[in-house]
N, C-alpha and C. Protein backbone atom coordinates (compact mmCIF):
# COMPACT_ATOMS: atom_id res chain seq x y z
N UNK A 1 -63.38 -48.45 14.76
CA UNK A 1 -62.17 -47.68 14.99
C UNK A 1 -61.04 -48.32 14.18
N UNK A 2 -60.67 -47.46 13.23
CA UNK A 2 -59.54 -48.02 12.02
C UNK A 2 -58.90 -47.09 12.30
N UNK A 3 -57.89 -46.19 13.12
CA UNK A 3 -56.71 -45.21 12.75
C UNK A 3 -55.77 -45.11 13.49
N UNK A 4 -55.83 -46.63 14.53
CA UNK A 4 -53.90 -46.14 15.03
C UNK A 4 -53.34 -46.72 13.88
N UNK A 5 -51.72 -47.14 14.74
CA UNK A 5 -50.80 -46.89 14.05
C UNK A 5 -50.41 -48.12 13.34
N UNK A 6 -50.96 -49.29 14.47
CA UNK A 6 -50.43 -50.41 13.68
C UNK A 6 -48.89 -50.84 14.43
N UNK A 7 -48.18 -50.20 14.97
CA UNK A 7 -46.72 -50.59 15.43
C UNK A 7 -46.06 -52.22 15.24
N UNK A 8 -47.39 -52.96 15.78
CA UNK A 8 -46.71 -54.15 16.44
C UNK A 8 -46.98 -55.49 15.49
N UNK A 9 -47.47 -54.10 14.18
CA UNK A 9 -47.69 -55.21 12.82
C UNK A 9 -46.73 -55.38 12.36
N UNK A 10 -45.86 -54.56 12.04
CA UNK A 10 -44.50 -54.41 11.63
C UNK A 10 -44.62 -53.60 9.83
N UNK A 11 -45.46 -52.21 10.70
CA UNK A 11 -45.75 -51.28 9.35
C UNK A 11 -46.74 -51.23 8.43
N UNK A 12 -47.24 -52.81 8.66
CA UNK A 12 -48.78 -52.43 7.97
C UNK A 12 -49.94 -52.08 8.80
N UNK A 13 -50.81 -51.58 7.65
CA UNK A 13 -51.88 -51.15 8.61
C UNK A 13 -52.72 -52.10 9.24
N UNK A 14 -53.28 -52.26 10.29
CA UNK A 14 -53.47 -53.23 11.32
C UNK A 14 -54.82 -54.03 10.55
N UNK A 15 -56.28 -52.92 10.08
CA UNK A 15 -57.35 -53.45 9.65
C UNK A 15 -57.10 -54.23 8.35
N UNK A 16 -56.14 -54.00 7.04
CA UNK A 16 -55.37 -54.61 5.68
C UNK A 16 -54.67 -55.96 6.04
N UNK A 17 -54.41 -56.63 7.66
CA UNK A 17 -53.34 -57.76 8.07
C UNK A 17 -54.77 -59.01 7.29
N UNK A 18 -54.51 -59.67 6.51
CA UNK A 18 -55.23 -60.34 6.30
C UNK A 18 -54.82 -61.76 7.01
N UNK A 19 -56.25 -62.09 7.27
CA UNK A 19 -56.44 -63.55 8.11
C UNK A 19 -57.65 -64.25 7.11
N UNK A 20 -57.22 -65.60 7.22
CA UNK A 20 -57.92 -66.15 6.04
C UNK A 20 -57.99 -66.11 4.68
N UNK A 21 -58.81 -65.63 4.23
CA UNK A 21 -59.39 -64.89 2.71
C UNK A 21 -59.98 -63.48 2.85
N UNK A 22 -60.06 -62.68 3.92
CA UNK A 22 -60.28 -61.37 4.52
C UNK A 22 -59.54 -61.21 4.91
N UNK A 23 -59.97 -59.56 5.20
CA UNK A 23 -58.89 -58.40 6.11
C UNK A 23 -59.89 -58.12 7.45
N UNK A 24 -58.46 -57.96 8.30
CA UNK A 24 -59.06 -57.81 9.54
C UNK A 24 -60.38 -57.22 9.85
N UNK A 25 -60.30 -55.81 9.11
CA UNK A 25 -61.47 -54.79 8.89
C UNK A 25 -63.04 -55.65 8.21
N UNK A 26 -62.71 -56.52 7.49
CA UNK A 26 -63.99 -57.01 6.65
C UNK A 26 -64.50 -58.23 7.50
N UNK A 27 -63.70 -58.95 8.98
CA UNK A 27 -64.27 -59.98 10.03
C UNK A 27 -65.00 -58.86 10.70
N UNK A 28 -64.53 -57.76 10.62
CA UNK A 28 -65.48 -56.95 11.94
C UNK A 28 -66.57 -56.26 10.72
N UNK A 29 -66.15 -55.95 9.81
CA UNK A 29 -67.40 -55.12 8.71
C UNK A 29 -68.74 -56.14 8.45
N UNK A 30 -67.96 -57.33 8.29
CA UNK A 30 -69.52 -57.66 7.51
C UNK A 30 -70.68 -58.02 8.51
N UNK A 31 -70.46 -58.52 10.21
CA UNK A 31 -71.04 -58.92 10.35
C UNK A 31 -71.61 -57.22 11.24
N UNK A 32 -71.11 -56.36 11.33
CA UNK A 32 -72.10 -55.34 11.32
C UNK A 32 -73.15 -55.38 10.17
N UNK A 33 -72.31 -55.08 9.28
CA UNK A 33 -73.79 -54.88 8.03
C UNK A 33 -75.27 -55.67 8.20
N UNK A 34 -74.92 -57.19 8.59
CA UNK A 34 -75.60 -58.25 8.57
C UNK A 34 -76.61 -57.83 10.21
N UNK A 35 -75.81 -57.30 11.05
CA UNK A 35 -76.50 -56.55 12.17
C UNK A 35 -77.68 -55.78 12.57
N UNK A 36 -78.13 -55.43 13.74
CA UNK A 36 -79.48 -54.69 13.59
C UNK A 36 -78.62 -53.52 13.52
N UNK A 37 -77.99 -52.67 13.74
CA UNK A 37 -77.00 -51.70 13.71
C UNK A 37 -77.46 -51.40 12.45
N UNK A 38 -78.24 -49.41 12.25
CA UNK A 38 -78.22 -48.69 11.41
C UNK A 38 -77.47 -47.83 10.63
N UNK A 39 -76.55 -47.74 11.34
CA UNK A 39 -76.05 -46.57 10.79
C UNK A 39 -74.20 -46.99 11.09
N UNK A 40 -73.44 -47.22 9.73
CA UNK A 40 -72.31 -47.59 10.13
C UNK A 40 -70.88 -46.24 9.80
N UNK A 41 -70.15 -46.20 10.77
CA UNK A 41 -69.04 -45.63 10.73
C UNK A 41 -67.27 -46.27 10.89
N UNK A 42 -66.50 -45.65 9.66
CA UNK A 42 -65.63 -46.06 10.00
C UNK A 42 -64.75 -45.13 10.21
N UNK A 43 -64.16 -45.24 11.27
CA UNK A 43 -63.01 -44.19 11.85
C UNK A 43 -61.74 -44.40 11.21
N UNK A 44 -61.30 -43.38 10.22
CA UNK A 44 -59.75 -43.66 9.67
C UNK A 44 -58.87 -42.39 10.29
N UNK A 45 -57.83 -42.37 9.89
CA UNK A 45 -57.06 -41.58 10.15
C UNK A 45 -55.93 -41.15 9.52
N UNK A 46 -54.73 -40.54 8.99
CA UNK A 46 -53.63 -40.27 8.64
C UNK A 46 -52.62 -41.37 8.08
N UNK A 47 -53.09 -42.15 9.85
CA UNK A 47 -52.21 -43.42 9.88
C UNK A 47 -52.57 -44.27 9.29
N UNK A 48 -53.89 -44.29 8.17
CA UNK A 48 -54.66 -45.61 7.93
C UNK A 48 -55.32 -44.90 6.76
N UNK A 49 -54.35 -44.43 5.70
CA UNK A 49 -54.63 -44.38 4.11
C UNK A 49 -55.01 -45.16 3.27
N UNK A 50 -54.69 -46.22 3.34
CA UNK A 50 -54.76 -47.55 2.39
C UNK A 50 -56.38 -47.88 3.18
N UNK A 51 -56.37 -48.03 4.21
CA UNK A 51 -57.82 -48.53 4.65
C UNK A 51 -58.80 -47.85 4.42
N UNK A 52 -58.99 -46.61 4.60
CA UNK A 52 -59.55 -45.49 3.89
C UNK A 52 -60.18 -45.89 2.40
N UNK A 53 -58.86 -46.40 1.52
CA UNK A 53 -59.18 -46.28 0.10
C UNK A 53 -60.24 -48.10 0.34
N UNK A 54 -59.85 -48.56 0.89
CA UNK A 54 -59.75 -49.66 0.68
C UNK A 54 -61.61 -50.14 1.35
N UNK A 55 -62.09 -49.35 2.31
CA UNK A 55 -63.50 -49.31 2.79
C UNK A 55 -64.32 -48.14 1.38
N UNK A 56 -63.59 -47.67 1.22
CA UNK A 56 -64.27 -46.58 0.57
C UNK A 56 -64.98 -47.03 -0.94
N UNK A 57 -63.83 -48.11 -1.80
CA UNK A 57 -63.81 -48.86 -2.76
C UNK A 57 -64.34 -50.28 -2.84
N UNK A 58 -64.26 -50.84 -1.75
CA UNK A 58 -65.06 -52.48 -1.56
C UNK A 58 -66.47 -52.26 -0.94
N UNK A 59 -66.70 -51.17 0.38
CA UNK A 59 -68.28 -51.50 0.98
C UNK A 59 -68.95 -50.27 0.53
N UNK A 60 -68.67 -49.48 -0.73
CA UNK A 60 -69.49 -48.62 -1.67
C UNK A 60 -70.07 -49.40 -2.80
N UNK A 61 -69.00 -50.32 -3.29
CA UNK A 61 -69.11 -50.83 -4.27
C UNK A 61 -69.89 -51.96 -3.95
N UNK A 62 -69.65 -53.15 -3.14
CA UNK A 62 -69.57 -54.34 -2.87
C UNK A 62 -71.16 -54.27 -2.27
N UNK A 63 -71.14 -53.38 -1.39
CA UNK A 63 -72.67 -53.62 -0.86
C UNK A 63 -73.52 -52.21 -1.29
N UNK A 64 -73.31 -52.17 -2.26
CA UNK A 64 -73.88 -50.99 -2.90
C UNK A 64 -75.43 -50.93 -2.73
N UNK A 65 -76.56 -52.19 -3.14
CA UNK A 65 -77.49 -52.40 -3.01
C UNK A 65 -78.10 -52.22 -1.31
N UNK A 66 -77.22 -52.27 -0.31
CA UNK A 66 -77.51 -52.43 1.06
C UNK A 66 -78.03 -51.46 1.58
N UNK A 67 -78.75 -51.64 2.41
CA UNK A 67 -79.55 -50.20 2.96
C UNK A 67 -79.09 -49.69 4.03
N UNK A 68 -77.34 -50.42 4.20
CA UNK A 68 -76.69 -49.36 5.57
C UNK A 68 -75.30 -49.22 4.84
N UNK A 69 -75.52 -48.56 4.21
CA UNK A 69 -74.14 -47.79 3.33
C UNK A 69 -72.92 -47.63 4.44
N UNK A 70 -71.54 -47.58 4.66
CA UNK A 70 -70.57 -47.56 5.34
C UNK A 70 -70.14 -46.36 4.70
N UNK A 71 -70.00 -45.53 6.16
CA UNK A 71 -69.52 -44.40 6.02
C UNK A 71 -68.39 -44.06 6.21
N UNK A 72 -66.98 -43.06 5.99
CA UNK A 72 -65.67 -42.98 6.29
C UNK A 72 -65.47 -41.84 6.69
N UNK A 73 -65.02 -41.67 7.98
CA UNK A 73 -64.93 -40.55 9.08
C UNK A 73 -63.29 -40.53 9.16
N UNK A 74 -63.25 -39.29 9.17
CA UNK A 74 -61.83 -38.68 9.35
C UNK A 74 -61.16 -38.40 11.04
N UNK A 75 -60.31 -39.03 11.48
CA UNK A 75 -59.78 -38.83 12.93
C UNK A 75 -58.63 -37.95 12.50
N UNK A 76 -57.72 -37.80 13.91
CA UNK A 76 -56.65 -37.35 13.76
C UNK A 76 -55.60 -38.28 13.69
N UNK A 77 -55.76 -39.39 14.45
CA UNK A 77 -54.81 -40.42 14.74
C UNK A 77 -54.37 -40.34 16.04
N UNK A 78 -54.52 -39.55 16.68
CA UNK A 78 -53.73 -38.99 17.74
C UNK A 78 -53.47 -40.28 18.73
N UNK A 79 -54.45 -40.91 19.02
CA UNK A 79 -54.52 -42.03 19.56
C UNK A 79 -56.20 -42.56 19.83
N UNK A 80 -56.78 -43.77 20.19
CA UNK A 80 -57.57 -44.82 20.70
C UNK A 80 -58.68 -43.45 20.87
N UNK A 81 -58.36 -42.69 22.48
CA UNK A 81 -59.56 -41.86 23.11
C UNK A 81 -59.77 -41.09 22.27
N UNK A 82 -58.79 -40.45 22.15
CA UNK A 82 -58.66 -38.84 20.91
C UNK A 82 -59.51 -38.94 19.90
N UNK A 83 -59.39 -40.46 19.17
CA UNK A 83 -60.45 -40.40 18.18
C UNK A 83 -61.14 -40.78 18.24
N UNK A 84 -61.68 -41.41 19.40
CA UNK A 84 -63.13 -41.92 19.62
C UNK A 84 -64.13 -40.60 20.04
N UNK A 85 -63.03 -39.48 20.51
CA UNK A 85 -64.08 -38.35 21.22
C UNK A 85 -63.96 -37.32 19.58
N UNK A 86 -63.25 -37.75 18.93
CA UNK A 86 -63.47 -36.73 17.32
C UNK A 86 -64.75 -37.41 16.97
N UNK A 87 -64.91 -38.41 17.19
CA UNK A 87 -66.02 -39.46 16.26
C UNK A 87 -67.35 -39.16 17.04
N UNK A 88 -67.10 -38.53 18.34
CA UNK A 88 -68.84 -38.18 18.91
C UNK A 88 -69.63 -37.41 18.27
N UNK A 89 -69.06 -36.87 17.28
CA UNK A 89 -69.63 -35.25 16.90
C UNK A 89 -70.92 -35.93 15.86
N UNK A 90 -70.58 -37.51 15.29
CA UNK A 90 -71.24 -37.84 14.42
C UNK A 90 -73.14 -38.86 14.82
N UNK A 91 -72.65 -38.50 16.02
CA UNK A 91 -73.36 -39.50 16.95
C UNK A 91 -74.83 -38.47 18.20
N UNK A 92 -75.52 -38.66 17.81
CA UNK A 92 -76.71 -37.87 19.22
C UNK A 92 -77.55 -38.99 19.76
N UNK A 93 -76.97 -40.29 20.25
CA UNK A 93 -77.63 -41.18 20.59
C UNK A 93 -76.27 -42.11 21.02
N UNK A 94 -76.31 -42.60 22.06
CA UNK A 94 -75.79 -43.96 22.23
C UNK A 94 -74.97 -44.82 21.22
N UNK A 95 -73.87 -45.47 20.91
CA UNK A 95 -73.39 -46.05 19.79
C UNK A 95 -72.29 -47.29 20.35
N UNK A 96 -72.43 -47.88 19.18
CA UNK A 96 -71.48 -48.78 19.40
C UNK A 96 -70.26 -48.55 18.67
N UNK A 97 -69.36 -49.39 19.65
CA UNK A 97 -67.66 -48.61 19.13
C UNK A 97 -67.51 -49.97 19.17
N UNK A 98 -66.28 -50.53 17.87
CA UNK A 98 -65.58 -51.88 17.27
C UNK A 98 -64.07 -51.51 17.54
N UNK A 99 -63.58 -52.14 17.72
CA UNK A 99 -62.29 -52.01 17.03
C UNK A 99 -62.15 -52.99 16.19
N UNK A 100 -61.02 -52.50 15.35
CA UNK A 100 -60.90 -53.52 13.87
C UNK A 100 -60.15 -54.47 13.66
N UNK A 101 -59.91 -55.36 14.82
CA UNK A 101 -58.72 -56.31 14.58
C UNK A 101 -59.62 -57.40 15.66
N UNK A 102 -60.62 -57.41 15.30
CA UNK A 102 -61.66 -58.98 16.23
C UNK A 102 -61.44 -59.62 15.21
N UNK A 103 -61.00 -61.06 14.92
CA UNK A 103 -61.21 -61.90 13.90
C UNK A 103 -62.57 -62.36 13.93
N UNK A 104 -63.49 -62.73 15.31
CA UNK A 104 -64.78 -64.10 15.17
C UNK A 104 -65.80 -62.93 15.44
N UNK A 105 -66.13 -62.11 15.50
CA UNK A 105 -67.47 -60.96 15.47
C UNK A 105 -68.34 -61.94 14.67
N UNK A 106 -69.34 -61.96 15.13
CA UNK A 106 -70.68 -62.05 14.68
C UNK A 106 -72.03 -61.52 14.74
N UNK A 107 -72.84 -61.62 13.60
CA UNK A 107 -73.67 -59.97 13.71
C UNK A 107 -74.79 -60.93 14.92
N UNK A 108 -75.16 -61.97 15.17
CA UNK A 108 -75.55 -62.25 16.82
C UNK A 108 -75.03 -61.83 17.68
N UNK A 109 -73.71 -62.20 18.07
CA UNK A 109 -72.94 -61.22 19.40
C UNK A 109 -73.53 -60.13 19.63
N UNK A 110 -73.57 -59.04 17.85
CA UNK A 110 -73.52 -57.52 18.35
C UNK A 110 -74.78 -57.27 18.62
N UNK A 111 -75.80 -58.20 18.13
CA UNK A 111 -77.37 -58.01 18.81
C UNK A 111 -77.33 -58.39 19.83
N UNK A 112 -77.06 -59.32 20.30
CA UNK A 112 -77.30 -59.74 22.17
C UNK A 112 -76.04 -58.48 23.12
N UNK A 113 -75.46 -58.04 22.54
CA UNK A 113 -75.14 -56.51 23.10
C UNK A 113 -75.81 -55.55 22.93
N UNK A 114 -76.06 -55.14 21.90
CA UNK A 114 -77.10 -54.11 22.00
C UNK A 114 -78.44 -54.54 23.22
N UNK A 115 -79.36 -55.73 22.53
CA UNK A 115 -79.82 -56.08 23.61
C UNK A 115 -79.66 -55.64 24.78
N UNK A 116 -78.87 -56.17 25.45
CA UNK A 116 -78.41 -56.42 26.63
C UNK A 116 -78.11 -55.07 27.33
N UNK A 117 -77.41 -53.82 26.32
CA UNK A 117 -78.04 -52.31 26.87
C UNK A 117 -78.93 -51.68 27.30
N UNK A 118 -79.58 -52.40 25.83
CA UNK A 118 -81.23 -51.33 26.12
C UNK A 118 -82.02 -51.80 27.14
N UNK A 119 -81.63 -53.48 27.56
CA UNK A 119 -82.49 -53.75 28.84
C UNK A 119 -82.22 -53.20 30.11
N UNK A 120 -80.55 -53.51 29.98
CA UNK A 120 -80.08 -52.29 31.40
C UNK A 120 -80.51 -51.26 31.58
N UNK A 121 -80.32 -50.71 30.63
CA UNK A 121 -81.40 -49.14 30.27
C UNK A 121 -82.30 -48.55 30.83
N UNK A 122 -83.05 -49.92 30.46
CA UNK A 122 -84.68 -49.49 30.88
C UNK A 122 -84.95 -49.78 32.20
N UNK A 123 -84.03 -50.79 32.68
CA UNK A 123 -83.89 -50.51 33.86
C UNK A 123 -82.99 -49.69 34.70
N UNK A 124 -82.40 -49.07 34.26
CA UNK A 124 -81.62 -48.24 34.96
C UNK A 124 -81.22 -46.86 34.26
N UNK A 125 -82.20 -46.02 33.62
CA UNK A 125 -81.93 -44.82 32.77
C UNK A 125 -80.59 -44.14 32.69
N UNK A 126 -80.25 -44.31 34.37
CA UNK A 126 -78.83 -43.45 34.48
C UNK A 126 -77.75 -44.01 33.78
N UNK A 127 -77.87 -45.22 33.10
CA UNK A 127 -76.29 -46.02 32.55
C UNK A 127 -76.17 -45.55 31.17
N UNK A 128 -74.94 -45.05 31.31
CA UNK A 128 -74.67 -43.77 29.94
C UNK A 128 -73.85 -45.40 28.38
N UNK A 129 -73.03 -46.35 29.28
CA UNK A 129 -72.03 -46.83 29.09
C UNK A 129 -72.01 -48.17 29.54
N UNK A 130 -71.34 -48.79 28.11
CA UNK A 130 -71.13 -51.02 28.23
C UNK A 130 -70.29 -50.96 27.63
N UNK A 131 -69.37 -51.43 28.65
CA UNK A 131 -68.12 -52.61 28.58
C UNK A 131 -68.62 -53.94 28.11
N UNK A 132 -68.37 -54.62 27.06
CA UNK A 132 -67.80 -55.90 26.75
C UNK A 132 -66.82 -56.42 27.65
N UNK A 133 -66.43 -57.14 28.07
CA UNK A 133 -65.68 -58.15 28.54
C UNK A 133 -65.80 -59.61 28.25
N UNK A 134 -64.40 -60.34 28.65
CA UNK A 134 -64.51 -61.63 28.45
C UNK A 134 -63.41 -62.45 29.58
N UNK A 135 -64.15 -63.53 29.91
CA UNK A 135 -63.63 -64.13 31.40
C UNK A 135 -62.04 -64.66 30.85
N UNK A 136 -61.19 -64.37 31.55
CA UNK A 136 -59.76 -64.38 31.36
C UNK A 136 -59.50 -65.99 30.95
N UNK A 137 -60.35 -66.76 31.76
CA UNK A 137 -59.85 -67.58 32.03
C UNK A 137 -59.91 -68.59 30.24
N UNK A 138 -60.57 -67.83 29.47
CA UNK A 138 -61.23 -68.34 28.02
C UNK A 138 -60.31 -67.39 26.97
N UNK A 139 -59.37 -66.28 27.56
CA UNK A 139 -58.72 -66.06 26.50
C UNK A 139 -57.04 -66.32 26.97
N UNK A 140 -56.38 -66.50 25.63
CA UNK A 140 -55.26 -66.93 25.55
C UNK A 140 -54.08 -65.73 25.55
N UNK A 141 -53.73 -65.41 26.71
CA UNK A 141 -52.34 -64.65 26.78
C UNK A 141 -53.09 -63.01 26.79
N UNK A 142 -54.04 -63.22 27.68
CA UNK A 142 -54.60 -61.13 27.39
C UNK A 142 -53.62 -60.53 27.31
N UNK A 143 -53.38 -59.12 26.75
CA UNK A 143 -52.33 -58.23 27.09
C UNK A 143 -52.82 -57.22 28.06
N UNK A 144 -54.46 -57.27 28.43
CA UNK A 144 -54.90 -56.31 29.19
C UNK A 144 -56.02 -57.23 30.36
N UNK A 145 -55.71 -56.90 31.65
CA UNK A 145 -57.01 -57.84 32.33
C UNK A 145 -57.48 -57.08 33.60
N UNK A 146 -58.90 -56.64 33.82
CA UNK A 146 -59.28 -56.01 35.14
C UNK A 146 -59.75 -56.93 35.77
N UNK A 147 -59.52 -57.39 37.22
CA UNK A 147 -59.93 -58.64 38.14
C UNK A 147 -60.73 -59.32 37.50
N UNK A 148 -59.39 -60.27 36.44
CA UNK A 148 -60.27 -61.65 35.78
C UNK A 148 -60.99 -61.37 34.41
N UNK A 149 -61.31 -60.08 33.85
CA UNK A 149 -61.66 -59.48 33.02
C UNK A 149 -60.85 -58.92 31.98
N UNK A 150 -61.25 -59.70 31.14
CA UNK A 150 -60.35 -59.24 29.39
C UNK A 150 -61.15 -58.30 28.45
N UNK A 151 -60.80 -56.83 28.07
CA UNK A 151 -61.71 -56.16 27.39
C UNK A 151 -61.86 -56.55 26.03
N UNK A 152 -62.97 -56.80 25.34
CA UNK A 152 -63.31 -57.35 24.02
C UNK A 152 -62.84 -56.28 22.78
N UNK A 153 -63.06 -55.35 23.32
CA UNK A 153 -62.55 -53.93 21.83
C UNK A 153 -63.89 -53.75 21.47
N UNK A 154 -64.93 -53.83 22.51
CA UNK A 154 -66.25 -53.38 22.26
C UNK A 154 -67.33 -52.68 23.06
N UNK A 155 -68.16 -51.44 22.52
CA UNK A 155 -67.82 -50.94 23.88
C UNK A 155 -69.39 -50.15 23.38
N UNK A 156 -69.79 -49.76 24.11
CA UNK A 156 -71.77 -49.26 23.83
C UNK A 156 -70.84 -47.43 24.83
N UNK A 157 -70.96 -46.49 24.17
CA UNK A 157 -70.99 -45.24 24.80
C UNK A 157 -72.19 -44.22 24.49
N UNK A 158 -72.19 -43.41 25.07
CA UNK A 158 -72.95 -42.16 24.81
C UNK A 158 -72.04 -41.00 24.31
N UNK A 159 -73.01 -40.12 23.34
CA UNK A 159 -72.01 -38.87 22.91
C UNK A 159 -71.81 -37.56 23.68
N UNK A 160 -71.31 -38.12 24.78
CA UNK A 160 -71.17 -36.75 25.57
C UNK A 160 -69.31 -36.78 25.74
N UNK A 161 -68.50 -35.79 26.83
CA UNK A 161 -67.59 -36.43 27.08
C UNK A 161 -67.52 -36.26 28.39
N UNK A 162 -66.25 -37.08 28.43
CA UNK A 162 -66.18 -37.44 30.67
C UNK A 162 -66.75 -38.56 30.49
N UNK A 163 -66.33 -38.68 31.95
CA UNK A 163 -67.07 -40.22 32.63
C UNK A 163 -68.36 -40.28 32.30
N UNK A 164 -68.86 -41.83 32.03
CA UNK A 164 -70.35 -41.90 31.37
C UNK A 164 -70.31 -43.07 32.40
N UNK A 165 -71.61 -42.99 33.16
CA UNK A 165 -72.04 -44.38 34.13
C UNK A 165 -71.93 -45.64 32.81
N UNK A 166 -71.08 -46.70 33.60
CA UNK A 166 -71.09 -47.87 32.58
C UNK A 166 -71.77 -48.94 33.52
N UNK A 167 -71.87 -49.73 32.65
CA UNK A 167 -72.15 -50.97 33.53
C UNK A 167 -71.39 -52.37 32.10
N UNK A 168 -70.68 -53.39 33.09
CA UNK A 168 -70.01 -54.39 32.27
C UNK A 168 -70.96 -55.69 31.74
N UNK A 169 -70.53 -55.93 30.83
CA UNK A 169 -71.59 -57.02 30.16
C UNK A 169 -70.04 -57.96 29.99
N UNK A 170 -70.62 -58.96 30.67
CA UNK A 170 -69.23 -60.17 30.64
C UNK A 170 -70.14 -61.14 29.64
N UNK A 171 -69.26 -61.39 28.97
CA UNK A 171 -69.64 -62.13 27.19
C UNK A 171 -68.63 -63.70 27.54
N UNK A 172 -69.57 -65.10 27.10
CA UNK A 172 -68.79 -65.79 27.25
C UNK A 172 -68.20 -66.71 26.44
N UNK A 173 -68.70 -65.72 25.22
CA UNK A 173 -67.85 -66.19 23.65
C UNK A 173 -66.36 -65.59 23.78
N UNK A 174 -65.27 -66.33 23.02
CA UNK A 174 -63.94 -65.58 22.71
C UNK A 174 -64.32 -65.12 21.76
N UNK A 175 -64.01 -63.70 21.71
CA UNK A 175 -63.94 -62.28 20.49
C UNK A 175 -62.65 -62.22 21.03
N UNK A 176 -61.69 -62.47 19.84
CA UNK A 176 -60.31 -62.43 19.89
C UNK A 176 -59.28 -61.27 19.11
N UNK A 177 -59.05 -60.72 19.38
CA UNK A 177 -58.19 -59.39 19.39
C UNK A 177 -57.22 -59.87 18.70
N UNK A 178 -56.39 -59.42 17.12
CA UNK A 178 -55.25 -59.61 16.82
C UNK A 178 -54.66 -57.99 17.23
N UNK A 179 -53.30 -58.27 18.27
CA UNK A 179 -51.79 -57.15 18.28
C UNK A 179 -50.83 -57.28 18.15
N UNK A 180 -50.82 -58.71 17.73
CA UNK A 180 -49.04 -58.93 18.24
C UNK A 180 -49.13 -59.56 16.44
N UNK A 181 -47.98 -60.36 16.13
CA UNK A 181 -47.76 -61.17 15.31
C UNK A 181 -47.78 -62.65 15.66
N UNK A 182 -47.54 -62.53 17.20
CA UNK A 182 -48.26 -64.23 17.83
C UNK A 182 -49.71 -64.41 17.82
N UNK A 183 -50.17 -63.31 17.64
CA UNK A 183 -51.77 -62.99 17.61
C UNK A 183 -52.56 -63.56 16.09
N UNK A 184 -51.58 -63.83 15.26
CA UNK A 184 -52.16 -63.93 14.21
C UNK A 184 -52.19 -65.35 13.92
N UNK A 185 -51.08 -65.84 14.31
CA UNK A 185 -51.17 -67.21 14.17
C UNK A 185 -52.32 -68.06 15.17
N UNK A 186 -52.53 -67.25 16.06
CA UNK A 186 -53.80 -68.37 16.71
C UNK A 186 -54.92 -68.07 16.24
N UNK A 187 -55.37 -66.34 15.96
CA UNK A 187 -56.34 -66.29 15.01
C UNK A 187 -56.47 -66.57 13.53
N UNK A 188 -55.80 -67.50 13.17
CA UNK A 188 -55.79 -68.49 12.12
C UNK A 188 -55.97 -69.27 12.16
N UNK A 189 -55.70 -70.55 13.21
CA UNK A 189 -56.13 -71.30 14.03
C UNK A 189 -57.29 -71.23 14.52
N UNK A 190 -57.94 -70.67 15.01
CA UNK A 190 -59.01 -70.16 15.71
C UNK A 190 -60.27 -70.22 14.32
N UNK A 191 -59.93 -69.67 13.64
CA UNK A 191 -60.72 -69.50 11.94
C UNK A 191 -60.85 -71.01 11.38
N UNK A 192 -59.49 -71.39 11.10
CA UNK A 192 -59.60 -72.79 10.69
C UNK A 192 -60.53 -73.73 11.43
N UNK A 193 -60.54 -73.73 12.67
CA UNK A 193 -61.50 -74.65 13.73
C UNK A 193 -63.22 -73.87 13.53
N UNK A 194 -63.01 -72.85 13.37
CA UNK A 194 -64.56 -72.67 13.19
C UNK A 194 -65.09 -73.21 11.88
N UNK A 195 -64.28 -73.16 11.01
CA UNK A 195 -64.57 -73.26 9.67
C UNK A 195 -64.88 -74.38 9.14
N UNK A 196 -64.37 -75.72 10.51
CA UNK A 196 -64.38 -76.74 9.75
C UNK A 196 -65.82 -77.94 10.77
């Protein structure tokens, strides 16, 4: 998901905020690619021109040889739900939804989630839907928390719409969310310590 607005960047587009030697969009892109995840989509929008050009021109080009080509899907922008339910139309199976501002994604994480669906799954056919989460007590300053629970910006749905039976998968890695501009400086921090 690449197409809000960005507000609290201060006008740029949120997935282009570069951290490190990457853009936000390319901490969450590559380690999909590197993923068991077949089939990749990126959600742009109105609000997110430059990112558009900018997926369209680096993971055509860049991973040209790859056998999961990145695709660029058109939203409205309207907001978060709006375009996650434009983006079902592309989907007749179960999928995973990113958002594009995780700095530490790793294409392990997104397998031990998937995982971790399909076992619920099979045990429990009726679960349409996985929440990611992460224990509050491991992230720094949530802006969002359900009893003790910080949502990761990651999320396993089905392509229907309405309520989909979920069930929560509490993760006890930090997958750290940049929104703010205080956000960036710890996920820089955060990069630097892994890095070294």
């Amino acid at each position: 998901m690449a197409g809000g607005k960005g507000r609290r960047m201060g006008g740029v587009e949120k997935p282009l905020v570069k951290i490190g030697d990457k853009y936000l969009i390319d901490h969450v892109l590559i380690p999909i690619i590197n993923s068991n995840i077949e089939k990749i989509y990126v959600a742009v929008s109105p609000n997110t021109p430059k990112t558009r050009c900018y997926v369209n021109k680096t993971y055509k080009k860049t991973y040209k040889e790859c056998i999961k080509p990145v695709n660029v899907i058109e939203t409205s922008g309207k907001g978060y739900i709006e375009d996650l339910n434009e983006a079902m139309q592309y989907f007749s199976e179960p999928f995973l939804v990113v958002v594009s501002d995780i700095v530490n994604l790793t294409s392990k994480i997104i397998n031990r989630i998937i995982d971790y669906f399909y076992l619920i799954k099979s045990k429990n056919p009726d679960i349409e839907a996985l929440s990611v989460m992460i224990p509050k007590e491991i992230y720094p300053n949530p802006s969002l928390e359900f009893k003790g629970l910080v949502p990761a910006g990651i999320n396993i749905v089905s392509p229907k719409y309405g309520e989909q039976k979920e069930e929560i998968f509490v993760i006890d890695e930090l997958l750290f969310n940049v929104n703010t501009r205080d956000d960036l400086i710890f996920a820089e921090n955060l990069l630097n310590q892994k890095n070294k």
